[in-house]
Protein backbone atom coordinates (compact mmCIF):
# COMPACT_ATOMS: atom_id res chain seq x y z
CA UNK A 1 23.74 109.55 -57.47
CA UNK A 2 19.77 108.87 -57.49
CA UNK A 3 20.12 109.15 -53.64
CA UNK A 4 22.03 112.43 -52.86
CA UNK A 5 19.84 114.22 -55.80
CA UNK A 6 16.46 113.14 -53.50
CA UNK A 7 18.06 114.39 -50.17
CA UNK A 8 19.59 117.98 -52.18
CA UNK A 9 16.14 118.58 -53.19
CA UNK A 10 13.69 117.69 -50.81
CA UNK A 11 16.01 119.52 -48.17
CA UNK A 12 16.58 122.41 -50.43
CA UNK A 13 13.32 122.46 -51.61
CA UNK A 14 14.44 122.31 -55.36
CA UNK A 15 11.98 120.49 -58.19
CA UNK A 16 13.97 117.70 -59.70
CA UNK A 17 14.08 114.13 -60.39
CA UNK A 18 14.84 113.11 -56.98
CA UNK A 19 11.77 115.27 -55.66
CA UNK A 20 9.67 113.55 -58.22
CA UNK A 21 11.01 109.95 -57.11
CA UNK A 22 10.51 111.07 -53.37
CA UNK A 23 6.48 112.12 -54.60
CA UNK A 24 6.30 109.18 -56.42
CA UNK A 25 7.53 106.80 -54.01
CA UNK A 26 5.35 108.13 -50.92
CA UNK A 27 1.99 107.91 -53.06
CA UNK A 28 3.02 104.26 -54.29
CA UNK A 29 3.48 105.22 -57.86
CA UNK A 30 6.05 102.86 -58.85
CA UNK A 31 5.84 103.15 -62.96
CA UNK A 32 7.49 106.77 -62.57
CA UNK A 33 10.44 105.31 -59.77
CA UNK A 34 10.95 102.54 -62.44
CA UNK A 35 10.93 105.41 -65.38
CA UNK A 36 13.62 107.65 -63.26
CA UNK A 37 15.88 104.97 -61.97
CA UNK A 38 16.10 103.84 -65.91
CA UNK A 39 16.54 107.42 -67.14
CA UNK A 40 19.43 107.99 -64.55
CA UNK A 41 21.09 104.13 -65.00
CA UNK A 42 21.02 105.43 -69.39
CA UNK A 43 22.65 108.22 -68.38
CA UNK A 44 25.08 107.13 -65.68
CA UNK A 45 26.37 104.13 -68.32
CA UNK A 46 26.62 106.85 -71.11
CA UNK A 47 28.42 109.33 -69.39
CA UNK A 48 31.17 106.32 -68.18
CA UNK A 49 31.14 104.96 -71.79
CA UNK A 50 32.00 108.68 -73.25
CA UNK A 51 34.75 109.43 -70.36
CA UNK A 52 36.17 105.94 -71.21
CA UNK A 53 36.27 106.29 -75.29
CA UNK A 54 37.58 110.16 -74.70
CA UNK A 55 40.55 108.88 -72.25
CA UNK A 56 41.21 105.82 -74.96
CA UNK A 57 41.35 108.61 -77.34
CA UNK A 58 43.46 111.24 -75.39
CA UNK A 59 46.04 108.91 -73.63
CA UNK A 60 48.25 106.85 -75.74
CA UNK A 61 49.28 104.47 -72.88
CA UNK A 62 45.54 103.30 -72.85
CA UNK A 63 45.18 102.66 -76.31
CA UNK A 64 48.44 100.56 -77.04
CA UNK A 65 47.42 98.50 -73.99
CA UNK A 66 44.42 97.50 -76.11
CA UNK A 67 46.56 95.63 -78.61
């Protein structure tokens, strides 16, 4: 995800996380690659953790399987 966000932007030109990792990584700034690669892991294991409670909560085939 971290990846394709860096190539959109520095191809497209577009100000982003991934053009701030790309800055960061070329002038050897490695506190702010550590800070986004965190701030995109949080959000990549939240988003899975709400899509997984919401389909527990919407399909009842996945939450009798839990018993």
């Amino acid at each position: 995800m971290l990846s394709s966000s860096v190539f959109a932007e520095i191809v497209f030109a577009r100000p982003g996380i991934g053009k701030l990792v790309y800055e960061a990584i070329s002038v050897r700034n490695y506190p702010i690659v550590s800070g986004a690669v965190l701030v995109t892991t949080v959000f990549f294991v939240l988003v899975n953790v709400a899509a997984d409670i919401l389909v527990g909560l919407l399909d009842p085939r996945v939450r009798s399987s839990f018993n």
